[in-house]
N, C-alpha and C. Protein backbone atom coordinates (compact mmCIF):
# COMPACT_ATOMS: atom_id res chain seq x y z
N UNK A 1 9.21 -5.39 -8.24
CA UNK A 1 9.68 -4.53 -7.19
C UNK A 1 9.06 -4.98 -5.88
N UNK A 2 9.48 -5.77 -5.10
CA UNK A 2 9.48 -6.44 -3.92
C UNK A 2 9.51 -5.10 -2.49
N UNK A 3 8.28 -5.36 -1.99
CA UNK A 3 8.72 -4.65 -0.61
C UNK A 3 7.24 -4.68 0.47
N UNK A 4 7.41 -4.30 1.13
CA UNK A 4 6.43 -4.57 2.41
C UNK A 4 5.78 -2.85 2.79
N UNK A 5 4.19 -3.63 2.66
CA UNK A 5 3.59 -2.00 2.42
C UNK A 5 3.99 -1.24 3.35
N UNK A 6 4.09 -1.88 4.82
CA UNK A 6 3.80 -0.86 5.76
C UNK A 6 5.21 -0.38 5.76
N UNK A 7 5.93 -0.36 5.05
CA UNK A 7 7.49 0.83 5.37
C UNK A 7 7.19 1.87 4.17
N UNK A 8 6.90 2.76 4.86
CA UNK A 8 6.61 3.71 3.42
C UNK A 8 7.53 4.48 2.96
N UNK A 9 9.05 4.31 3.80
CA UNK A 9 10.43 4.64 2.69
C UNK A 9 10.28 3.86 1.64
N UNK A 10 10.38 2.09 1.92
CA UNK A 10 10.61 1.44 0.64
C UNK A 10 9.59 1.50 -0.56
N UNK A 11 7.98 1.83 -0.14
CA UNK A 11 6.96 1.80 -0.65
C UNK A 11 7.49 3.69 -1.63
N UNK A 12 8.10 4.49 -1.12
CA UNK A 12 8.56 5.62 -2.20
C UNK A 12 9.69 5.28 -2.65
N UNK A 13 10.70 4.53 -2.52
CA UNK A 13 11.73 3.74 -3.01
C UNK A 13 11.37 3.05 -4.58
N UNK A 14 9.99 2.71 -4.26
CA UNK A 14 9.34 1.64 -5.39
C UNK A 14 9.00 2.23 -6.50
N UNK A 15 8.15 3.29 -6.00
CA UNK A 15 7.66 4.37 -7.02
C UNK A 15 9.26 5.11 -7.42
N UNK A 16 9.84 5.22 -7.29
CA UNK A 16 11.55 6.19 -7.35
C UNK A 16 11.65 5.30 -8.71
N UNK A 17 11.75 4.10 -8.11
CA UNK A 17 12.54 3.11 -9.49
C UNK A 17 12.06 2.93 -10.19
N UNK A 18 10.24 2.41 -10.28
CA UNK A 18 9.79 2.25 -11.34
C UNK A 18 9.76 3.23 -12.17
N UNK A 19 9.28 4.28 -11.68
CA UNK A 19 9.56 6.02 -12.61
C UNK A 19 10.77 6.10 -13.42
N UNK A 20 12.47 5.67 -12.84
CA UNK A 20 13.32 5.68 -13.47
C UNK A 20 13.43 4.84 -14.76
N UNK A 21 13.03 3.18 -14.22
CA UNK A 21 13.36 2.45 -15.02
C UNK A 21 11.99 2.56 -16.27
N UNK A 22 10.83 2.72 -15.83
CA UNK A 22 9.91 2.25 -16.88
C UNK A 22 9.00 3.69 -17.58
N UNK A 23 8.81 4.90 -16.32
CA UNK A 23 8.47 6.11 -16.61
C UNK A 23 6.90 5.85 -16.07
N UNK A 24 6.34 7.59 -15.89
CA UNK A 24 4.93 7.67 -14.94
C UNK A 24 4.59 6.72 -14.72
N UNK A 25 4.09 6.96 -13.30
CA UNK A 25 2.78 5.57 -13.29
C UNK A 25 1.40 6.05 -13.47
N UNK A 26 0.99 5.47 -14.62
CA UNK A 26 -0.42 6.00 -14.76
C UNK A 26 -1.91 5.61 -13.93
N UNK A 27 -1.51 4.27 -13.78
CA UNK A 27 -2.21 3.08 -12.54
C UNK A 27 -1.96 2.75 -11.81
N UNK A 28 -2.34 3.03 -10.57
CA UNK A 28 -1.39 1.95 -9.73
C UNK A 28 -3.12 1.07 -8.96
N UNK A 29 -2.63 -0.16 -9.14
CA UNK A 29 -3.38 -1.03 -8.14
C UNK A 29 -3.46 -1.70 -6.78
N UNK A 30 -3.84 -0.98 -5.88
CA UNK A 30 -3.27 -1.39 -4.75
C UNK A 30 -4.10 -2.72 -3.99
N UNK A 31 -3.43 -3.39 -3.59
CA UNK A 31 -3.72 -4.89 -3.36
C UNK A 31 -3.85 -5.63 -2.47
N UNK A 32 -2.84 -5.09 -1.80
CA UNK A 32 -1.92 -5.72 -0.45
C UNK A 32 -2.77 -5.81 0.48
N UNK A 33 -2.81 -7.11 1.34
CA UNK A 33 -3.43 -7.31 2.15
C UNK A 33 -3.57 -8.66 2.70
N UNK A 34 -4.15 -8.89 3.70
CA UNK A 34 -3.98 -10.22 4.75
C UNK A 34 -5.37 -10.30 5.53
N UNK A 35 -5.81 -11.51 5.89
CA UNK A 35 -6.97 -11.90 6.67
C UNK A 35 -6.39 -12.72 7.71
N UNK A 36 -6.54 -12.59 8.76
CA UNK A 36 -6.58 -14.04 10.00
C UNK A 36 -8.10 -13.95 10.78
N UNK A 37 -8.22 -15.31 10.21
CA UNK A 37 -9.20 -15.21 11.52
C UNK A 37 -8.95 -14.80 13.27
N UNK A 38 -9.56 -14.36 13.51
CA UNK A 38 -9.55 -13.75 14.93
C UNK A 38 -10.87 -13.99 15.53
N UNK A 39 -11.54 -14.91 15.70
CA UNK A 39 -12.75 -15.35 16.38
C UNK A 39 -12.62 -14.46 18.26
N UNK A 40 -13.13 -14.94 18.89
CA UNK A 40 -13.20 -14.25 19.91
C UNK A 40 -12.40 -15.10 21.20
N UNK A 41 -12.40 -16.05 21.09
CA UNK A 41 -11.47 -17.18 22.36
C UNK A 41 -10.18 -16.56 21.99
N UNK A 42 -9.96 -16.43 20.64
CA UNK A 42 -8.40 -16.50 20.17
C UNK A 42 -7.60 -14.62 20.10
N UNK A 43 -9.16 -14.02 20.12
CA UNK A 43 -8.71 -12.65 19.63
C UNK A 43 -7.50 -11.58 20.36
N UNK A 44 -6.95 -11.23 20.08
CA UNK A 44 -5.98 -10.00 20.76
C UNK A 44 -5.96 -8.79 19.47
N UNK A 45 -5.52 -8.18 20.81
CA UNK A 45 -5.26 -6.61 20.05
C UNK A 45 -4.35 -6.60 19.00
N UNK A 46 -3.06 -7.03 19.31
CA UNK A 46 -1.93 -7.05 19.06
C UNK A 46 -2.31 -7.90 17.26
N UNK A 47 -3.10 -9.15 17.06
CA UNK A 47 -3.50 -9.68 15.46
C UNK A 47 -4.00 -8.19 14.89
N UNK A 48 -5.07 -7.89 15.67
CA UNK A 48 -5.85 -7.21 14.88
C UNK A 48 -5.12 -5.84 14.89
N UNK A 49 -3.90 -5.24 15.36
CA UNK A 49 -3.40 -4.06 14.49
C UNK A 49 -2.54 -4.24 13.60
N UNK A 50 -1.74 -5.85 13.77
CA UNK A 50 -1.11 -6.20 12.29
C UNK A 50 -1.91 -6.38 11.61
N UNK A 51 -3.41 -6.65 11.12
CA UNK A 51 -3.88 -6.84 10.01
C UNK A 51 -4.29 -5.13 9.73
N UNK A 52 -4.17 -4.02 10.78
CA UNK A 52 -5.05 -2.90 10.16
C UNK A 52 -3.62 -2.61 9.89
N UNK A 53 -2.57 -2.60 10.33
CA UNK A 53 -1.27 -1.92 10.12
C UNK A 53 -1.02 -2.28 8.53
N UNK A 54 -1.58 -3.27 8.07
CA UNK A 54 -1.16 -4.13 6.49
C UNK A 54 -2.04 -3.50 5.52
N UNK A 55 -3.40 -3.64 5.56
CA UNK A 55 -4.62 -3.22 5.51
C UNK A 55 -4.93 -1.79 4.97
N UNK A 56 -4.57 -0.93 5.64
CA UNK A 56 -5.32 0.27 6.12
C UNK A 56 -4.10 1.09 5.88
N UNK A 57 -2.90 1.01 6.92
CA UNK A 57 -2.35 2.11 6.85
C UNK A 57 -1.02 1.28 5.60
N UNK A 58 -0.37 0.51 5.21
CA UNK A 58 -0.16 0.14 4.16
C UNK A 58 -0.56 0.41 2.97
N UNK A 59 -1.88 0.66 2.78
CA UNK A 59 -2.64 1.02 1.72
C UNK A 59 -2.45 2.78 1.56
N UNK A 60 -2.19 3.16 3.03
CA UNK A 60 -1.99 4.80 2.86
C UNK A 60 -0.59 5.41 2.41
N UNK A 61 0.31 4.25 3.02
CA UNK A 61 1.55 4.23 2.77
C UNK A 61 1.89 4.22 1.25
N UNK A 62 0.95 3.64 0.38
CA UNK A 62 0.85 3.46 -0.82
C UNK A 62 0.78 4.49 -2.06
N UNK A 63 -0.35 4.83 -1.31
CA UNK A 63 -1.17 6.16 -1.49
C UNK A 63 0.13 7.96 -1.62
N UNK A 64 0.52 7.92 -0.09
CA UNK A 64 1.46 8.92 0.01
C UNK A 64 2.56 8.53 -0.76
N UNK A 65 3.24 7.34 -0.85
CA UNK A 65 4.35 6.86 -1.90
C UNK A 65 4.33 7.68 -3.66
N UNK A 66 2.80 7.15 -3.89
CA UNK A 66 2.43 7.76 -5.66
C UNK A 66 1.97 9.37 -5.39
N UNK A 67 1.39 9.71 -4.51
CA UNK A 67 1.35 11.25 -4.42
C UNK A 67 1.54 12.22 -4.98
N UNK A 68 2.67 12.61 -4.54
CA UNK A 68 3.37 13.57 -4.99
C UNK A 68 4.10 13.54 -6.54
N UNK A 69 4.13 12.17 -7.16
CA UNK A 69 4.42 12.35 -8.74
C UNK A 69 3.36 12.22 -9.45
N UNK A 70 2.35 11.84 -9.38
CA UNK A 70 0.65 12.08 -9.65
C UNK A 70 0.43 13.35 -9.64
N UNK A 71 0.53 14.03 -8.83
CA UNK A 71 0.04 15.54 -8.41
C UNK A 71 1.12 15.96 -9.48
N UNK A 72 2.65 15.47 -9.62
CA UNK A 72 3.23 16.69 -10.31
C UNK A 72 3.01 16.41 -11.77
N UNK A 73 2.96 15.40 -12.06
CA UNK A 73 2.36 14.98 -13.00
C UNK A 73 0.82 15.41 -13.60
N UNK A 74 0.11 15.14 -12.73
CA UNK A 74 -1.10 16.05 -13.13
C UNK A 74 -2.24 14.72 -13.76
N UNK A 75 -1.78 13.90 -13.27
CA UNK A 75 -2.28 12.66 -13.85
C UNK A 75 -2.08 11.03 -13.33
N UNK A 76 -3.48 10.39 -13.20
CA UNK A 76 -2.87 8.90 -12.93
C UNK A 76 -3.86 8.80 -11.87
N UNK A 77 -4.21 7.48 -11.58
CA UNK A 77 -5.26 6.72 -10.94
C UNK A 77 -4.82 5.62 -10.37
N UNK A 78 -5.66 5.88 -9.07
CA UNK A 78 -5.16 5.07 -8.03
C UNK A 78 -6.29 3.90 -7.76
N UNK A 79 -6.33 2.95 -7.51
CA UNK A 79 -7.58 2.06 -7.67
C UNK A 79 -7.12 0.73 -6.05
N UNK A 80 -8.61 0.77 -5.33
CA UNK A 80 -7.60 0.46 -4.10
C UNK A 80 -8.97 -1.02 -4.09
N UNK A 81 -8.21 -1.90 -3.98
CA UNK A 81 -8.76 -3.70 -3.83
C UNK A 81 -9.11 -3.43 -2.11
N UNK A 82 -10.23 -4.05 -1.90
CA UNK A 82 -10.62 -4.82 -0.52
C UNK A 82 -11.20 -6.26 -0.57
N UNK A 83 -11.55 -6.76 0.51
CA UNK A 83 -12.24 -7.97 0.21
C UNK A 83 -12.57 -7.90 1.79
N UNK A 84 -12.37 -9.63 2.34
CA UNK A 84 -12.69 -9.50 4.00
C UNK A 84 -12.84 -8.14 4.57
């Protein structure tokens, strides 16, 4: 299931289908993410809110996506990857 974190229609789109096709999600692993260097000669604003936009609120986008069938469910774990 292909899609780009930071749209969080398609990111509840994802969770929609997998629920249909495969049933609860008991795990979800969230992953997604990107590094650029951004040293300081090279730095702008504009890198560094696509990497928090991917990052950060992608990851929330994620988060609110499994939500609400977790909660109705009553069950299931969310497990969130960082690194850089």
């Amino acid at each position: 299931y292909a899609g780009d974190v930071t749209d969080l229609a398609r990111m509840k789109d994802i969770v929609n289908q997998v629920e249909q096709n495969i049933g609860s999600i008991h795990l979800a692993i969230l992953n997604a993410g990107t590094y650029k260097a951004d040293p300081l000669p090279v730095f702008t604003a504009a890198n560094f809110a696509e990497q928090m936009n991917i990052n950060l609120i992608g990851t929330a986008n994620c988060v609110e996506a499994l939500r609400d069938s977790m909660i109705k469910n009553r069950a299931g774990h969310i497990a969130i990857v960082a690194s850089v």
